[in-house]
N, C-alpha and C. Protein backbone atom coordinates (compact mmCIF):
# COMPACT_ATOMS: atom_id res chain seq x y z
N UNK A 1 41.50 6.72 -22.03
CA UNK A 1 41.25 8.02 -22.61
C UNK A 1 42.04 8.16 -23.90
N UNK A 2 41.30 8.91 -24.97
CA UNK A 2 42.03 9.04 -26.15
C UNK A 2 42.08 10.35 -26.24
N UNK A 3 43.36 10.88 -26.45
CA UNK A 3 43.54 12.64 -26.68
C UNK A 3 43.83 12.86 -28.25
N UNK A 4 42.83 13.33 -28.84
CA UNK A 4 43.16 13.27 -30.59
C UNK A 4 43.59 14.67 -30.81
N UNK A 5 44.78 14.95 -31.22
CA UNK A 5 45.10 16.56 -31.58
C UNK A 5 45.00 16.41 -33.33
N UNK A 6 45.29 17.79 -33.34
CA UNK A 6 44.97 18.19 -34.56
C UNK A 6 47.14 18.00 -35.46
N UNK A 7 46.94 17.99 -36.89
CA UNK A 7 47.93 17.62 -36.86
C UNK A 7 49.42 18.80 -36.51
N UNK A 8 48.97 19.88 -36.56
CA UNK A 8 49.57 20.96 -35.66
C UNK A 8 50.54 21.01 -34.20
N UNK A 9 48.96 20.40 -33.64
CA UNK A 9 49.44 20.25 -31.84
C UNK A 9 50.04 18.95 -32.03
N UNK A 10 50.01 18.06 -32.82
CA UNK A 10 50.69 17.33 -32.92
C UNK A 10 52.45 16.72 -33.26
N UNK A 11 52.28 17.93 -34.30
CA UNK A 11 53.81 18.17 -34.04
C UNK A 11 54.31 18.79 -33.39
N UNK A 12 53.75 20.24 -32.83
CA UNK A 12 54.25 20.97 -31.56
C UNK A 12 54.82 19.82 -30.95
N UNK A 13 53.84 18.98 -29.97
CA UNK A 13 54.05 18.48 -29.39
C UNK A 13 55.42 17.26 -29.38
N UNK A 14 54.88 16.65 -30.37
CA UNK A 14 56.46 16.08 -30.85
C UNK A 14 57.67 16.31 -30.75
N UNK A 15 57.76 17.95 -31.54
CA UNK A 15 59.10 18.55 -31.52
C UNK A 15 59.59 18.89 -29.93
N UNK A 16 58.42 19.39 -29.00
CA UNK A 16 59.01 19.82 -27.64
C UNK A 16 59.44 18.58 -27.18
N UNK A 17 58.75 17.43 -27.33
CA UNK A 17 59.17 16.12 -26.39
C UNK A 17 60.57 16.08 -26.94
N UNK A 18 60.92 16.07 -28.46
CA UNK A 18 62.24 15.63 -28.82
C UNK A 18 63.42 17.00 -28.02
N UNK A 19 62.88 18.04 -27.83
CA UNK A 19 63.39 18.77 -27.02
C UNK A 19 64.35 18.89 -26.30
N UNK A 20 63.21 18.16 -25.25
CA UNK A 20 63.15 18.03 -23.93
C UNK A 20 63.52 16.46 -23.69
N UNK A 21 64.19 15.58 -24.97
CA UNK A 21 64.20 14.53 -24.60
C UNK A 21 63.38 13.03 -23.99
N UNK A 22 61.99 13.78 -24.18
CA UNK A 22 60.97 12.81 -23.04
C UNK A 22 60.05 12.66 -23.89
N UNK A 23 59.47 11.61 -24.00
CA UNK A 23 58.28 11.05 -24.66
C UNK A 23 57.03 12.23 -24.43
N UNK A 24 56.25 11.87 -25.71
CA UNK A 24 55.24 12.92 -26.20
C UNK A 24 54.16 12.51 -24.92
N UNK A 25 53.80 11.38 -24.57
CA UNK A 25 52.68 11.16 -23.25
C UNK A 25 53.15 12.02 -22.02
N UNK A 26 54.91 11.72 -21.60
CA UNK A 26 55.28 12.69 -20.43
C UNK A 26 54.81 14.00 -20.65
N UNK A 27 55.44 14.54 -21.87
CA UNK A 27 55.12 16.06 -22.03
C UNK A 27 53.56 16.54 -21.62
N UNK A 28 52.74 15.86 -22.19
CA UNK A 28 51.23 16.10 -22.59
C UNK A 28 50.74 15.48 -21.02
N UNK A 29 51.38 14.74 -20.40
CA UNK A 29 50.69 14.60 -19.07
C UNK A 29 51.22 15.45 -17.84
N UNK A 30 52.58 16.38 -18.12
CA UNK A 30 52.98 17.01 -17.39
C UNK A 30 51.94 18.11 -17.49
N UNK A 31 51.95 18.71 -18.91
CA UNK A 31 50.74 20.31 -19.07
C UNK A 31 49.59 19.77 -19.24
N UNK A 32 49.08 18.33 -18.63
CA UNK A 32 47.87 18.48 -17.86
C UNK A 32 47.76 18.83 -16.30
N UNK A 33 48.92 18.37 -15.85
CA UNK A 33 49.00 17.99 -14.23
C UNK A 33 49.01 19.95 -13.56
N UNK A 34 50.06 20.68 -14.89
CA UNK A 34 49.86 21.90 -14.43
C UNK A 34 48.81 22.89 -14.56
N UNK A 35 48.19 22.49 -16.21
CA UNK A 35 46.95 23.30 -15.81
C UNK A 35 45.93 23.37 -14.71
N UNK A 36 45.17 21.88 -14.23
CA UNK A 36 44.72 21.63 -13.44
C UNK A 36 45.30 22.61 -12.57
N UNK A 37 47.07 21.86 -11.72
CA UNK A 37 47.11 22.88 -10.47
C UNK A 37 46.81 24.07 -10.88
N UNK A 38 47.43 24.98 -11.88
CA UNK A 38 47.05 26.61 -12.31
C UNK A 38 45.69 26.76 -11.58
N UNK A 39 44.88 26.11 -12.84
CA UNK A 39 43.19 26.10 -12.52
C UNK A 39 42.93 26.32 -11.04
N UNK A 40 43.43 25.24 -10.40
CA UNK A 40 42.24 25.26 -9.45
C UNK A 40 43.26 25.92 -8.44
N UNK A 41 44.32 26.48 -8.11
CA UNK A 41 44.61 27.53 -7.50
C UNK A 41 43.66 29.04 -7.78
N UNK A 42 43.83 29.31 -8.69
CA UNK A 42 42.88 30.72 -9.29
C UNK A 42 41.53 30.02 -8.96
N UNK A 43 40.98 29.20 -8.92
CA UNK A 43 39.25 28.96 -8.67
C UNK A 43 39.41 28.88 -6.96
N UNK A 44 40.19 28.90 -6.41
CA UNK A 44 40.86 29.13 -4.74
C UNK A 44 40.55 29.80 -4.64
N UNK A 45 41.27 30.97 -4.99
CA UNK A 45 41.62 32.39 -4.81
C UNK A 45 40.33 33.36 -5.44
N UNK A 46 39.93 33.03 -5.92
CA UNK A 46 38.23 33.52 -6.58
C UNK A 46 37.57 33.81 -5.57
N UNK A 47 37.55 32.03 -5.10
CA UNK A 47 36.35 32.08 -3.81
C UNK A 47 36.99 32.47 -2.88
N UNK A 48 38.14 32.89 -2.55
CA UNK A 48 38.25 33.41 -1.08
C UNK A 48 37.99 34.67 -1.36
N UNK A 49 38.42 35.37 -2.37
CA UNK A 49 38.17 36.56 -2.34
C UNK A 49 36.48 37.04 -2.67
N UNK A 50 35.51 36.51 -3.28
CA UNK A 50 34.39 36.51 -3.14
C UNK A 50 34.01 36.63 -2.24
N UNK A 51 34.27 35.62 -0.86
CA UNK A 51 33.58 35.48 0.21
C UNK A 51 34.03 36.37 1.20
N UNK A 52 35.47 37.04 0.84
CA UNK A 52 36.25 37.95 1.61
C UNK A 52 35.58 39.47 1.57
N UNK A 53 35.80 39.49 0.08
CA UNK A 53 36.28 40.92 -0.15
C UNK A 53 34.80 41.90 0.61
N UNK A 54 33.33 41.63 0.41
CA UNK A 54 33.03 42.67 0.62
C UNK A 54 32.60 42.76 2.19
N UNK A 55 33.49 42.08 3.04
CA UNK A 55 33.38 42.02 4.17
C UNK A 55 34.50 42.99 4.57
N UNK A 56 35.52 43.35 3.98
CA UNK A 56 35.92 44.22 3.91
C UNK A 56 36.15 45.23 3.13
N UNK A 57 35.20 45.81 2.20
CA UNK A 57 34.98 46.82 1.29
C UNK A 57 34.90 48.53 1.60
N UNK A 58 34.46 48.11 2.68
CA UNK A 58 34.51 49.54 3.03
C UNK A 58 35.54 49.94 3.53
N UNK A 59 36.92 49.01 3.93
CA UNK A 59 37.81 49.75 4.63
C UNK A 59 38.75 49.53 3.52
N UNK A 60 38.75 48.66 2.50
CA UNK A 60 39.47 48.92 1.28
C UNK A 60 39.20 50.26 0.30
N UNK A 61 37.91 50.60 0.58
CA UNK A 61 37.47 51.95 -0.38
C UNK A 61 38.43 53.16 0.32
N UNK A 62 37.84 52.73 1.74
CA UNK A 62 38.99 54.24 2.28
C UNK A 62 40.29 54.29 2.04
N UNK A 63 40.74 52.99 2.10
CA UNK A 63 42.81 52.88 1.74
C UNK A 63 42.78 53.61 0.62
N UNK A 64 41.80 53.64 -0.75
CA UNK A 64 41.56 54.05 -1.93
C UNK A 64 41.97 55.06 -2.15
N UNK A 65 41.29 55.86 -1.20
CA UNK A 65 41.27 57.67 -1.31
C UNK A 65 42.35 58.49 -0.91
């Protein structure tokens, strides 16, 4: 895989690795590993609540009032 940034994200990126001490691949493969988890926690939690919520809607409307 080739990740081509722009020359911007490119130095971002640079400067945080020099940071943080750790090579520009660690950095850039760590805030892949977390978006993913982010992602697909919230695409979790979507569908449970999709499949949840209007099974209980009507007794959430009354807590409402």
């Amino acid at each position: 895989m080739t990740l081509r940034l722009t020359d911007v994200e490119a130095d971002a990126l640079r400067r945080r690795a020099e940071y943080e001490r750790r090579s520009m691949q660690d950095v850039a493969k760590q805030a892949v590993r977390e978006y993913v988890e982010n992602h697909s926690r919230q695409d979790l939690l979507s569908s449970v609540l999709d499949e949840q919520l209007p099974r209980y809607a009507e007794a959430l409307e009354r807590l409402g009032k």
